[in-house]
PDB file of N, CA and C in Angstrom:
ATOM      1  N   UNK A   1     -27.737  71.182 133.489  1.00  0.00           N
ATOM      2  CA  UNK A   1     -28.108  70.512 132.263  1.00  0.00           C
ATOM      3  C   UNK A   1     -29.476  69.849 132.364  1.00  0.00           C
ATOM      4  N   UNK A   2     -29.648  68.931 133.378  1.00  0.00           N
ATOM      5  CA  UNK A   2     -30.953  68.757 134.036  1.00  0.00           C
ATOM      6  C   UNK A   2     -31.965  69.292 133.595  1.00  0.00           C
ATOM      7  N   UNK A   3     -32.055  71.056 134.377  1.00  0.00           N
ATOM      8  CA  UNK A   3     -32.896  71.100 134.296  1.00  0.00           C
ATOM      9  C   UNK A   3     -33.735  72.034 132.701  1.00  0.00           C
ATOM     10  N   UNK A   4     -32.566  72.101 132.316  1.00  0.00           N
ATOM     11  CA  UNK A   4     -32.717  72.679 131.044  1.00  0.00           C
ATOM     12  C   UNK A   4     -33.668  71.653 130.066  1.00  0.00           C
ATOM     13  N   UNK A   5     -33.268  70.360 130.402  1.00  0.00           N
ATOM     14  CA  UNK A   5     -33.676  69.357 129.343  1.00  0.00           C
ATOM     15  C   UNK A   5     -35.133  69.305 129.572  1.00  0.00           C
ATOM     16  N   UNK A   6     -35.719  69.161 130.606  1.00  0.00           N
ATOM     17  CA  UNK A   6     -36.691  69.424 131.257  1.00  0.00           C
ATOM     18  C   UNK A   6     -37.410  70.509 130.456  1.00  0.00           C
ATOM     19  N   UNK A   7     -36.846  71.575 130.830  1.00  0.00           N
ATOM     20  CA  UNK A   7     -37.672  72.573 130.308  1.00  0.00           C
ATOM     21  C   UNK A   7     -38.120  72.345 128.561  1.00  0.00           C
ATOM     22  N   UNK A   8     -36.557  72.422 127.804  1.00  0.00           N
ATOM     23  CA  UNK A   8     -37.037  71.557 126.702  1.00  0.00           C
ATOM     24  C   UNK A   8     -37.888  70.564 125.612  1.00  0.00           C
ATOM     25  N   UNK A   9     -37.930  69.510 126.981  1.00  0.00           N
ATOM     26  CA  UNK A   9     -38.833  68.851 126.922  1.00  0.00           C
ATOM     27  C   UNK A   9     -40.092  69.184 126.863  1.00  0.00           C
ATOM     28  N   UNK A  10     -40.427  70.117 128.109  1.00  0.00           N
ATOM     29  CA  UNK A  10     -41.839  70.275 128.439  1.00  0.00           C
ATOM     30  C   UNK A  10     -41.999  71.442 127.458  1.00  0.00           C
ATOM     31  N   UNK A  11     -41.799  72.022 126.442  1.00  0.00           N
ATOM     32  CA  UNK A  11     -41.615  72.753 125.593  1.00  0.00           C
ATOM     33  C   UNK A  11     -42.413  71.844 124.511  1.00  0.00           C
ATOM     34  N   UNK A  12     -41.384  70.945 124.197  1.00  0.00           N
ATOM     35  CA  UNK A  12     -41.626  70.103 122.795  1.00  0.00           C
ATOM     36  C   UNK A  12     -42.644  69.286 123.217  1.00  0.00           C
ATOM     37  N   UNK A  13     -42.924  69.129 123.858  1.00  0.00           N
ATOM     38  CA  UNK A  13     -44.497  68.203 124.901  1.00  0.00           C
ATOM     39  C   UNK A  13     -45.771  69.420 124.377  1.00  0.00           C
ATOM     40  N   UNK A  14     -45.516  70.410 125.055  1.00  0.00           N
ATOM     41  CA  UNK A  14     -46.642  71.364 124.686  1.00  0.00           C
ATOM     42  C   UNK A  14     -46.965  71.861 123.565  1.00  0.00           C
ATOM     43  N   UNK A  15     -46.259  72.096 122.680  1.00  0.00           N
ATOM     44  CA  UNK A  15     -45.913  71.992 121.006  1.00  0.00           C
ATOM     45  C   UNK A  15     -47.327  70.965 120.481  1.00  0.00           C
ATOM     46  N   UNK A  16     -46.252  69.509 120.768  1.00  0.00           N
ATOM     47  CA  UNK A  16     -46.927  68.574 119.922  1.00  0.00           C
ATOM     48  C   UNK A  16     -48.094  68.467 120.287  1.00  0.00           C
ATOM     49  N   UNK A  17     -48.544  69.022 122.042  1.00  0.00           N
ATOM     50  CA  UNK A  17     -49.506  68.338 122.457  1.00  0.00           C
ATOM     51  C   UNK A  17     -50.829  69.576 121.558  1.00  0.00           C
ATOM     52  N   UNK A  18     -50.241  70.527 121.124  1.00  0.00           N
ATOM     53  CA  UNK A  18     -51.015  71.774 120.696  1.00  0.00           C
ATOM     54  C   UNK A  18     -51.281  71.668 119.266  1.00  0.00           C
ATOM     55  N   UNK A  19     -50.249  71.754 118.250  1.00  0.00           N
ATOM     56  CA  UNK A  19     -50.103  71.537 116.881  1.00  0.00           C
ATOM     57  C   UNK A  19     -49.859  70.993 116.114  1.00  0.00           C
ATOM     58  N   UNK A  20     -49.034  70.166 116.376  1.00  0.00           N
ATOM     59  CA  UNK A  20     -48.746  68.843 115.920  1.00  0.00           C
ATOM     60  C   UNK A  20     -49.587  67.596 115.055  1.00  0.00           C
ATOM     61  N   UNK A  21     -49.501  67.001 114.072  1.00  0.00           N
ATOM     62  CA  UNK A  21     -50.097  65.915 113.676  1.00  0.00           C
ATOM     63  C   UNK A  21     -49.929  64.914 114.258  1.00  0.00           C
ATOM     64  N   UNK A  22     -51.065  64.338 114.522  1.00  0.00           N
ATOM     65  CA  UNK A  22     -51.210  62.882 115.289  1.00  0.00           C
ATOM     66  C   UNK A  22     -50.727  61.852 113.902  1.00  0.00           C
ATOM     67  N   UNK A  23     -50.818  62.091 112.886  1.00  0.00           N
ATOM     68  CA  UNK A  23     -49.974  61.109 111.735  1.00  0.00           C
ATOM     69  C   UNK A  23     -48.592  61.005 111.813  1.00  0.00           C
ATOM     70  N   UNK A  24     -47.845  62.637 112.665  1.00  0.00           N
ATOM     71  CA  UNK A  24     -46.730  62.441 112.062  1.00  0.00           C
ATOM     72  C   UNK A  24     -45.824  62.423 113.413  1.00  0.00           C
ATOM     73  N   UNK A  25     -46.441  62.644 114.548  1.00  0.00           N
ATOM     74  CA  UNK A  25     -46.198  63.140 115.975  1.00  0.00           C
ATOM     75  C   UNK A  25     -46.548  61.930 116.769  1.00  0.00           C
ATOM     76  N   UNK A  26     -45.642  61.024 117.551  1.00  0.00           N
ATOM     77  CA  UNK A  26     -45.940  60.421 118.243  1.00  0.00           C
ATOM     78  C   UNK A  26     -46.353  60.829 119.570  1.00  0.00           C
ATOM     79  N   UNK A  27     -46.087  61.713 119.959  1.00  0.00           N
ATOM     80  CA  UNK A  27     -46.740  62.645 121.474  1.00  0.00           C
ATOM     81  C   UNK A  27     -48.539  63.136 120.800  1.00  0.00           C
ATOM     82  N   UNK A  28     -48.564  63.830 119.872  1.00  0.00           N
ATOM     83  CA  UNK A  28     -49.654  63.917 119.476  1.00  0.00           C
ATOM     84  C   UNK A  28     -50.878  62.845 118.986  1.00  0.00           C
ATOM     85  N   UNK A  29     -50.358  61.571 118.979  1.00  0.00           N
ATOM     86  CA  UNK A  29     -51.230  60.499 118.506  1.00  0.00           C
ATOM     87  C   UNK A  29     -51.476  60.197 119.774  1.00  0.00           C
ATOM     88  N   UNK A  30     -50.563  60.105 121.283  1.00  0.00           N
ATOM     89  CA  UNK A  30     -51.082  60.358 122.455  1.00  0.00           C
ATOM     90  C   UNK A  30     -52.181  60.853 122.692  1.00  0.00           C
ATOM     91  N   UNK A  31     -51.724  62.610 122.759  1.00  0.00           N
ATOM     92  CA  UNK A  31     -53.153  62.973 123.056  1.00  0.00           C
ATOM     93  C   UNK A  31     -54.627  62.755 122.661  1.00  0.00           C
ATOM     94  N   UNK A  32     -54.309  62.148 120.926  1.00  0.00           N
ATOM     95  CA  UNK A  32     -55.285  62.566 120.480  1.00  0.00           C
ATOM     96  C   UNK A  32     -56.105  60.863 120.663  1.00  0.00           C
ATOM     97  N   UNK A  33     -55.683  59.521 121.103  1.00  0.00           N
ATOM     98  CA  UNK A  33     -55.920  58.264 121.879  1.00  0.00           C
ATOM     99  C   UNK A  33     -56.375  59.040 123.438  1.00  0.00           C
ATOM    100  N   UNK A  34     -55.857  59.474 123.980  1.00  0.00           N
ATOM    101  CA  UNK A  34     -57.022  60.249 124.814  1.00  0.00           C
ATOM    102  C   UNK A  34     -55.746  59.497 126.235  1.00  0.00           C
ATOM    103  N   UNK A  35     -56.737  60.049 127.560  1.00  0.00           N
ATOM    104  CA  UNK A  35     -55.688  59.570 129.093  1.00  0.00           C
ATOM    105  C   UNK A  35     -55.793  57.824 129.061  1.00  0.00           C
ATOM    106  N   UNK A  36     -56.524  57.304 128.758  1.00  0.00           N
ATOM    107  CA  UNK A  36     -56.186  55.997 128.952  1.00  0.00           C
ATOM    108  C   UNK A  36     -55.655  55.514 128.107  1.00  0.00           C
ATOM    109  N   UNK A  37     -55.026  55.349 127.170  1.00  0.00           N
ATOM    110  CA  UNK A  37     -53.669  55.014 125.757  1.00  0.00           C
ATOM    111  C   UNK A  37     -52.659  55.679 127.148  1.00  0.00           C
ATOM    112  N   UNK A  38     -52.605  57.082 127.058  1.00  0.00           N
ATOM    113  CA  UNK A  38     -51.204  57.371 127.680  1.00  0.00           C
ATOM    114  C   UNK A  38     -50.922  56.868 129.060  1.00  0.00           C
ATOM    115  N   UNK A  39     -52.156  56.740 129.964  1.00  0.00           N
ATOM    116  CA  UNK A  39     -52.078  55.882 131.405  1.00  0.00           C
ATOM    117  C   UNK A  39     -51.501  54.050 131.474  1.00  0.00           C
ATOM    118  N   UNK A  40     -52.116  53.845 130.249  1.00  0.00           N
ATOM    119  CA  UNK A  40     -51.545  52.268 129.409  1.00  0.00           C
ATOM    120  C   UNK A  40     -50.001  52.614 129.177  1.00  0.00           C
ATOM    121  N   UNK A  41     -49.416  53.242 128.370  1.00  0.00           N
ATOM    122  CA  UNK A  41     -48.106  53.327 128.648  1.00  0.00           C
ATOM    123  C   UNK A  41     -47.448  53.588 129.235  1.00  0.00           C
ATOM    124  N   UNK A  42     -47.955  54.903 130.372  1.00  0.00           N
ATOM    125  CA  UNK A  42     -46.897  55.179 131.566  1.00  0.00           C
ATOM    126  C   UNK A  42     -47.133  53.242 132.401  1.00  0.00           C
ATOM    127  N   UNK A  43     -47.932  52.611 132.569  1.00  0.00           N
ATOM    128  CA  UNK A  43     -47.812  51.189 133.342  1.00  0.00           C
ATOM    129  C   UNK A  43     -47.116  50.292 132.457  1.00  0.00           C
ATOM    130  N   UNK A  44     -47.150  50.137 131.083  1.00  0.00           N
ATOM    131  CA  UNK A  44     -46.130  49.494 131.019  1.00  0.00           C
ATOM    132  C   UNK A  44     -44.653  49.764 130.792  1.00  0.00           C
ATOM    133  N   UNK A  45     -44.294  50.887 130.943  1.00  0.00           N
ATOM    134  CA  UNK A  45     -43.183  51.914 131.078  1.00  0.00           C
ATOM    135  C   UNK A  45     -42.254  51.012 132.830  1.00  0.00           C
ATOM    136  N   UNK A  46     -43.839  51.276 133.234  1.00  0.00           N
ATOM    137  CA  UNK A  46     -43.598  51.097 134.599  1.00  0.00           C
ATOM    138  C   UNK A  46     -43.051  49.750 135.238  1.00  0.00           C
ATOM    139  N   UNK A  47     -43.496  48.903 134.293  1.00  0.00           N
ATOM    140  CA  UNK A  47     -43.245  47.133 134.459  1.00  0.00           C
ATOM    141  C   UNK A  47     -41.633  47.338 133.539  1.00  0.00           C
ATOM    142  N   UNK A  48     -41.456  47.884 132.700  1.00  0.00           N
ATOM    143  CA  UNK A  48     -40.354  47.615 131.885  1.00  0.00           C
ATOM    144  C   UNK A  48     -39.004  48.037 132.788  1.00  0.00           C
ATOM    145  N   UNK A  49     -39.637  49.211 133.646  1.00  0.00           N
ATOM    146  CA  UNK A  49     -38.275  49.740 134.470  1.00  0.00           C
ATOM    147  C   UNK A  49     -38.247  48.875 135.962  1.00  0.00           C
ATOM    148  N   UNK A  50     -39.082  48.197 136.077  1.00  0.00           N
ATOM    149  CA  UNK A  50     -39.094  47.578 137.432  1.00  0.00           C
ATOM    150  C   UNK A  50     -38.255  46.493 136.909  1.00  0.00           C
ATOM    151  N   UNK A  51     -38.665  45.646 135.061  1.00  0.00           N
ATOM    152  CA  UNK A  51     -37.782  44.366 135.470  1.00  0.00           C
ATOM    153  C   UNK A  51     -36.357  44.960 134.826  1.00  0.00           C
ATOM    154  N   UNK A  52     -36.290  45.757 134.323  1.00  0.00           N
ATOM    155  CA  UNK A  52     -35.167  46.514 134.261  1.00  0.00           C
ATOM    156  C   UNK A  52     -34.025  46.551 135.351  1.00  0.00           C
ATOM    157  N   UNK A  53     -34.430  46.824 136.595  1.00  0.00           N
ATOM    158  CA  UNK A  53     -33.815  47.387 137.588  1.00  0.00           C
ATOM    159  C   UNK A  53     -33.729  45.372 138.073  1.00  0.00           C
ATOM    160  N   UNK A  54     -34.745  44.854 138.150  1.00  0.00           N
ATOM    161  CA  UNK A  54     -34.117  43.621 138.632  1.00  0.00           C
ATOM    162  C   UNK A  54     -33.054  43.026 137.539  1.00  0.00           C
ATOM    163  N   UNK A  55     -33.394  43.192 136.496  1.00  0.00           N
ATOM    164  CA  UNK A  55     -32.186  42.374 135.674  1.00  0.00           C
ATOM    165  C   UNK A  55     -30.682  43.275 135.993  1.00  0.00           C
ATOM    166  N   UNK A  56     -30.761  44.720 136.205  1.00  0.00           N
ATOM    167  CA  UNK A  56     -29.250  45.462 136.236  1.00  0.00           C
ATOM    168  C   UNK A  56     -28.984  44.795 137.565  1.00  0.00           C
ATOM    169  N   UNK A  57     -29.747  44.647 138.827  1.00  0.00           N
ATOM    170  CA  UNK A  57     -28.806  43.956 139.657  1.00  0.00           C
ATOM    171  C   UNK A  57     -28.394  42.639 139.808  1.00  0.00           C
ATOM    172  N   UNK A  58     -28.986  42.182 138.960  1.00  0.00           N
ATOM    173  CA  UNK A  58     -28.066  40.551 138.622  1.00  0.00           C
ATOM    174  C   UNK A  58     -26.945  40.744 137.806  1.00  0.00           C
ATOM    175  N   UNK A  59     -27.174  41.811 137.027  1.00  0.00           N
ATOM    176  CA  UNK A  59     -26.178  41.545 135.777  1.00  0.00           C
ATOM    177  C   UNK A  59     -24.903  42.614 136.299  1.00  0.00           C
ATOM    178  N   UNK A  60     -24.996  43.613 136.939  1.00  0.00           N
ATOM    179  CA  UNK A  60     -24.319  44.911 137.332  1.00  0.00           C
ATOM    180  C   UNK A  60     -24.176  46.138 136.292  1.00  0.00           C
ATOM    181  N   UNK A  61     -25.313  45.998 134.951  1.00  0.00           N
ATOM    182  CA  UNK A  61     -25.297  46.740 133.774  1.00  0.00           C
ATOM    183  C   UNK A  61     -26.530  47.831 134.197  1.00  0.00           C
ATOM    184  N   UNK A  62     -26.430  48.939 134.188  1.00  0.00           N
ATOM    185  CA  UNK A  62     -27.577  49.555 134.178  1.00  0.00           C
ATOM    186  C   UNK A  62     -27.811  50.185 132.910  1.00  0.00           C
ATOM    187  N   UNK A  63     -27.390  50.382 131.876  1.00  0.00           N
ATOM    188  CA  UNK A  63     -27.797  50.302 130.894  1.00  0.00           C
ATOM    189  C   UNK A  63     -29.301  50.743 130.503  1.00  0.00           C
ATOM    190  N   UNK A  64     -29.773  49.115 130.316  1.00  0.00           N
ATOM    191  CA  UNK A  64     -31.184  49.371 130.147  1.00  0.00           C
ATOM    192  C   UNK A  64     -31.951  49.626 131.557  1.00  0.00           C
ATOM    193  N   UNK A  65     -31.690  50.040 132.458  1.00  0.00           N
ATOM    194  CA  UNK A  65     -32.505  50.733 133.387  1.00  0.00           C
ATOM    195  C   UNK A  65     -32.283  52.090 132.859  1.00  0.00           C
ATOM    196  N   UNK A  66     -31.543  52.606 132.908  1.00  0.00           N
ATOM    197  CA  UNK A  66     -31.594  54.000 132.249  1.00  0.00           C
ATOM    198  C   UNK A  66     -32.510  54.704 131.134  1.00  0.00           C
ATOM    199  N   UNK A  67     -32.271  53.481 130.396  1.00  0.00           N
ATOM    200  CA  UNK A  67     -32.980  53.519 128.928  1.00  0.00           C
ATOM    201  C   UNK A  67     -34.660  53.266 129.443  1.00  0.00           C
ATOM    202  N   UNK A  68     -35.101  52.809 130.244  1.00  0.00           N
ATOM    203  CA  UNK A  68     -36.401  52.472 130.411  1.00  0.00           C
ATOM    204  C   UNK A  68     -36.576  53.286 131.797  1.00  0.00           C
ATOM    205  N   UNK A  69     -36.223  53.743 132.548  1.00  0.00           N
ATOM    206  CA  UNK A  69     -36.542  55.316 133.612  1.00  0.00           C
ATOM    207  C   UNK A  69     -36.504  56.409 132.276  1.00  0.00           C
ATOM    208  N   UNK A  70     -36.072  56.492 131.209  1.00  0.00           N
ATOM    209  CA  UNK A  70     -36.191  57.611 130.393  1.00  0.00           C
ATOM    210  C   UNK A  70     -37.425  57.597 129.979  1.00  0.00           C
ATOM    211  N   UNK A  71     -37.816  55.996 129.421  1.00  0.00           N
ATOM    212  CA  UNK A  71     -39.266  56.077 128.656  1.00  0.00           C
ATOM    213  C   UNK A  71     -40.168  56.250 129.857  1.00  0.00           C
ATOM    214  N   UNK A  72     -40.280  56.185 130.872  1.00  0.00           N
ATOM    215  CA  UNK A  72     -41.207  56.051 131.897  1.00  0.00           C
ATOM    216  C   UNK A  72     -41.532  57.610 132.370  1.00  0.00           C
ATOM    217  N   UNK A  73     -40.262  58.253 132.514  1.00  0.00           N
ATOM    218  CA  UNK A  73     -40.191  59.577 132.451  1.00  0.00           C
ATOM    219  C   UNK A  73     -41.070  60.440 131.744  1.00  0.00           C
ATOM    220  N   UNK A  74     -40.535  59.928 130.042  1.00  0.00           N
ATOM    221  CA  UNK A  74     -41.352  60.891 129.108  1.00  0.00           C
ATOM    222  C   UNK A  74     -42.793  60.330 129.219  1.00  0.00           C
ATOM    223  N   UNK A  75     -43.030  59.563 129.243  1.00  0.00           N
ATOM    224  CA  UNK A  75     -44.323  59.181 129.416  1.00  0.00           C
ATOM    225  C   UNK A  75     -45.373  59.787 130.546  1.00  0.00           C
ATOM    226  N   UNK A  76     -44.985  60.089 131.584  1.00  0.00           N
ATOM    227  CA  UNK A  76     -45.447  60.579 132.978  1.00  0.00           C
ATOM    228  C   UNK A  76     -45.764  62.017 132.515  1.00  0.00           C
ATOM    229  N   UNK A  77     -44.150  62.318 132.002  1.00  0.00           N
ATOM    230  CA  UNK A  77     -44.423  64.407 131.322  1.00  0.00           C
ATOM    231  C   UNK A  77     -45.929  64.096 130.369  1.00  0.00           C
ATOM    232  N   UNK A  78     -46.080  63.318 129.031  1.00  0.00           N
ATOM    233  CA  UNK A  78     -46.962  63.679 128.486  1.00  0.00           C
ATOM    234  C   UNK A  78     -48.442  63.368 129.105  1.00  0.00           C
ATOM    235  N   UNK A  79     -48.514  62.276 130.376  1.00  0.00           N
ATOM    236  CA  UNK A  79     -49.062  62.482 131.290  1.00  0.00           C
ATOM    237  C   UNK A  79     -49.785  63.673 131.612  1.00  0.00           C
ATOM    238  N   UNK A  80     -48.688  64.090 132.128  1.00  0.00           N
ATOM    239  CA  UNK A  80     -48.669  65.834 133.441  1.00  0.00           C
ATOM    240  C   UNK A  80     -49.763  66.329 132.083  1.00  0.00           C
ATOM    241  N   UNK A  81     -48.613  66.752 130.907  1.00  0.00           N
ATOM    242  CA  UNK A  81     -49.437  67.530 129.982  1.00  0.00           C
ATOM    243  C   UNK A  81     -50.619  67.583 129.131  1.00  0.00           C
ATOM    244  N   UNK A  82     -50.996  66.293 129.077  1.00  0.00           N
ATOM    245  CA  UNK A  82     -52.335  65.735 129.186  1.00  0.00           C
ATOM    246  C   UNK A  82     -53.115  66.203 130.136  1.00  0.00           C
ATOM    247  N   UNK A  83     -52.628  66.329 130.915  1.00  0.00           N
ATOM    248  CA  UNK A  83     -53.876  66.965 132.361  1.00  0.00           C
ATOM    249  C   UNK A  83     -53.474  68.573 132.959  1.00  0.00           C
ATOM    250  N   UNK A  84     -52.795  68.841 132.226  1.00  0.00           N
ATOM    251  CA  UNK A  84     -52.506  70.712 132.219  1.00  0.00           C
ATOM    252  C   UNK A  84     -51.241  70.558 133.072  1.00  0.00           C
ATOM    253  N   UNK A  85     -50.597  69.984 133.430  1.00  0.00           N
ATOM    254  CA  UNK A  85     -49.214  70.328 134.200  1.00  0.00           C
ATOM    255  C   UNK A  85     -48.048  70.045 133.494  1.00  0.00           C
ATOM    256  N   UNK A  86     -47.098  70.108 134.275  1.00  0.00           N
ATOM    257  CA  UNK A  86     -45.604  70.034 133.580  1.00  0.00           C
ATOM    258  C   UNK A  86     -44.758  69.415 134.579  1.00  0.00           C
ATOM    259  N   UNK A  87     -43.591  69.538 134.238  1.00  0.00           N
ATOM    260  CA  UNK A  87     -42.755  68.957 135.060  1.00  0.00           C
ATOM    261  C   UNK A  87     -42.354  70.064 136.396  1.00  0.00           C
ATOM    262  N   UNK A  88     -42.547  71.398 136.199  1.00  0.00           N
ATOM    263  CA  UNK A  88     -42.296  72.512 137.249  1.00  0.00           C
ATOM    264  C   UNK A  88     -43.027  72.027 138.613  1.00  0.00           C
ATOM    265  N   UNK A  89     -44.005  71.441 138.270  1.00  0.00           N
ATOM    266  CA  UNK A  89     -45.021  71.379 139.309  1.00  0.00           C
ATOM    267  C   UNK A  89     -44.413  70.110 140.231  1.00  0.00           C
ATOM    268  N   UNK A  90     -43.799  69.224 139.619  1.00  0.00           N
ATOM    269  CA  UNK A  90     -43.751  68.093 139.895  1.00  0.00           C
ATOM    270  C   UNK A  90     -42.114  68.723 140.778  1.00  0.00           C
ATOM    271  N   UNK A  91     -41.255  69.091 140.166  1.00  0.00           N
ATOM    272  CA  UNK A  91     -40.065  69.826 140.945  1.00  0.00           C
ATOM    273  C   UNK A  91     -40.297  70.784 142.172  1.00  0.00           C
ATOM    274  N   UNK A  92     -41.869  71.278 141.886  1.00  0.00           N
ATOM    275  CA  UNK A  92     -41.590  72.193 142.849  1.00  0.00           C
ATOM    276  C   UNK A  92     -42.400  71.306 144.392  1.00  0.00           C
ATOM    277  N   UNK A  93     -43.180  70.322 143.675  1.00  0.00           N
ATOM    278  CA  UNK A  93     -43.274  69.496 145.006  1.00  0.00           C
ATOM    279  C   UNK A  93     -42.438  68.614 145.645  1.00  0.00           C
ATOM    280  N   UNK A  94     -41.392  68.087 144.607  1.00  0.00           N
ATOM    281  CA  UNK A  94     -39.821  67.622 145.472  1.00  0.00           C
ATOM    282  C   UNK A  94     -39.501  68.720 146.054  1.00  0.00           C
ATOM    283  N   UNK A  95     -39.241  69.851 146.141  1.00  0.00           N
ATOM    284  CA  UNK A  95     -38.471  71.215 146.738  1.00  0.00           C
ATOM    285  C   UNK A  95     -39.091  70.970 148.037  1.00  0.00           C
ATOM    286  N   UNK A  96     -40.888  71.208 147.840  1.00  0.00           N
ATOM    287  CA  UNK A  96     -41.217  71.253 148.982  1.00  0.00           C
ATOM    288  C   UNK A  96     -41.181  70.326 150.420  1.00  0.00           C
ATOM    289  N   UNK A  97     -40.861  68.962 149.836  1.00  0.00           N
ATOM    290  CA  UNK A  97     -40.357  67.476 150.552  1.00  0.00           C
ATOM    291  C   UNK A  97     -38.743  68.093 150.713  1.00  0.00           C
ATOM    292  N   UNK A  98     -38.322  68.784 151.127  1.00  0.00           N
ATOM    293  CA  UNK A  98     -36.627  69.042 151.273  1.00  0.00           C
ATOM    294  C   UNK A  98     -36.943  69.185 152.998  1.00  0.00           C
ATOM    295  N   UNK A  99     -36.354  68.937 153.549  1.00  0.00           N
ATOM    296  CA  UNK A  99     -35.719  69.337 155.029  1.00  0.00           C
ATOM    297  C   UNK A  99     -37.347  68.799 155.341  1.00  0.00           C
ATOM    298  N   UNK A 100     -37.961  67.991 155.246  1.00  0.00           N
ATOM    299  CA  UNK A 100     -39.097  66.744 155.823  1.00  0.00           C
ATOM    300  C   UNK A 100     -39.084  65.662 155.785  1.00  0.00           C
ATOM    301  N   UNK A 101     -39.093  65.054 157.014  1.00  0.00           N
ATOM    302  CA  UNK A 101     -38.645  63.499 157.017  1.00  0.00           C
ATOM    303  C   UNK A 101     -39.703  62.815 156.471  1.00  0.00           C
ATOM    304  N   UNK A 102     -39.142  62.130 155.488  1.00  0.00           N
ATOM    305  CA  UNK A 102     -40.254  61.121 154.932  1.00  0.00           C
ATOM    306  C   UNK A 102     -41.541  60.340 155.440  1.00  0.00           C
ATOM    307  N   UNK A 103     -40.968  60.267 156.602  1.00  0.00           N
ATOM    308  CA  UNK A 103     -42.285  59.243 157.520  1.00  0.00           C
ATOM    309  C   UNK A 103     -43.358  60.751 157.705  1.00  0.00           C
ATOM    310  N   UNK A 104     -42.255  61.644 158.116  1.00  0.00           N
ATOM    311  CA  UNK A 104     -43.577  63.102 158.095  1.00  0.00           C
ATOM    312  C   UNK A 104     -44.132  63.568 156.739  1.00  0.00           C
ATOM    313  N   UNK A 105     -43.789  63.661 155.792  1.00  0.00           N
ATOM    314  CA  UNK A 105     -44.501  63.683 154.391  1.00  0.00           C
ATOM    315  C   UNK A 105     -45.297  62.471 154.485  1.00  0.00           C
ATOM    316  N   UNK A 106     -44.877  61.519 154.402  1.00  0.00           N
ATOM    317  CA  UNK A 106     -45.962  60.719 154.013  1.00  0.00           C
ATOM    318  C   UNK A 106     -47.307  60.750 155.340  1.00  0.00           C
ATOM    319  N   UNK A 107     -46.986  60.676 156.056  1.00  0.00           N
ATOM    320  CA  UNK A 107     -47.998  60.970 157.294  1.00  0.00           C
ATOM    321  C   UNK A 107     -49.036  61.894 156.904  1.00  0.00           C
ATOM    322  N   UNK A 108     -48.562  63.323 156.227  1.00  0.00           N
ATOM    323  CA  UNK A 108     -49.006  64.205 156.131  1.00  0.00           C
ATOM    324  C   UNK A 108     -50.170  63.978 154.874  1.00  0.00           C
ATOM    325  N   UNK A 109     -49.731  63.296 154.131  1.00  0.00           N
ATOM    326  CA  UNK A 109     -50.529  62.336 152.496  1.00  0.00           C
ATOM    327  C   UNK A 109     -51.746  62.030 153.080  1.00  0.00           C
ATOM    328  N   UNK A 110     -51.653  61.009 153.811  1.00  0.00           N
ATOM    329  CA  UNK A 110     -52.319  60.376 154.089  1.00  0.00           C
ATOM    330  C   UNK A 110     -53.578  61.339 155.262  1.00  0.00           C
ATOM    331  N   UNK A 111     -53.323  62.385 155.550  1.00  0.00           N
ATOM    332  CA  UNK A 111     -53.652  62.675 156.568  1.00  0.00           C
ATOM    333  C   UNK A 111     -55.288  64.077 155.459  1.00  0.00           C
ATOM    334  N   UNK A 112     -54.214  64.503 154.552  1.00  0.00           N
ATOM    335  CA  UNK A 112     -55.201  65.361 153.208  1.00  0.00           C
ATOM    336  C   UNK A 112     -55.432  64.848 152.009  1.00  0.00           C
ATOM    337  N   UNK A 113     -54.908  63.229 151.852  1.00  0.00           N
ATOM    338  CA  UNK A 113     -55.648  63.031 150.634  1.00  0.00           C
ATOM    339  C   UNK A 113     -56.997  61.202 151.106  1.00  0.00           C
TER     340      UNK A 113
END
């Protein structure tokens, strides 16, 4: 189901990001505010799910963590698609982190970027 939605998504992402009215299209008023509008919302996406996640463990509701990892999510995709990628790319570099120990991925980061 996953990854269907995904695909979906990155479907209706590329759509709006293509044809769509920026009057009537909220993904398209994105693009058309340009990478820094959408870099502004993936960060505060980003603050909303951080105090998110501290309020679900006081409270034991995750709820609105869910609800705000979703917006942070879509936000990142129209991200990607803003800058020519998708979410495939982003899956296929989790795949490639499979059977590598983290301290060795990250080692490795640091070592080519």
């Amino acid at each position: 189901m996953s990854d269907d939605v995904l695909k979906q998504l990155t479907s209706i992402l590329e759509t709006r990001k293509q044809i769509a009215d920026a009057d009537t299209s909220y993904v398209a008023s994105l693009h058309k505010k340009g990478l820094n509008k959408i870099l502004e919302k993936v960060g505060e996406e980003c603050t909303e799910t951080i105090l998110a996640a501290k309020d679900a463990q006081a409270s034991g509701d995750n709820r609105d963590l869910i609800y705000e990892t979703a917006d942070l999510w879509f936000h990142s995709l129209v991200m990607l698609s803003h800058l020519g990628e998708n979410a495939d790319a982003v899956l296929k570099e989790l795949a490639r982190r499979f059977n590598i120990s983290g301290h060795d991925e990250k080692a490795s980061r640091s070592n080519n970027h």
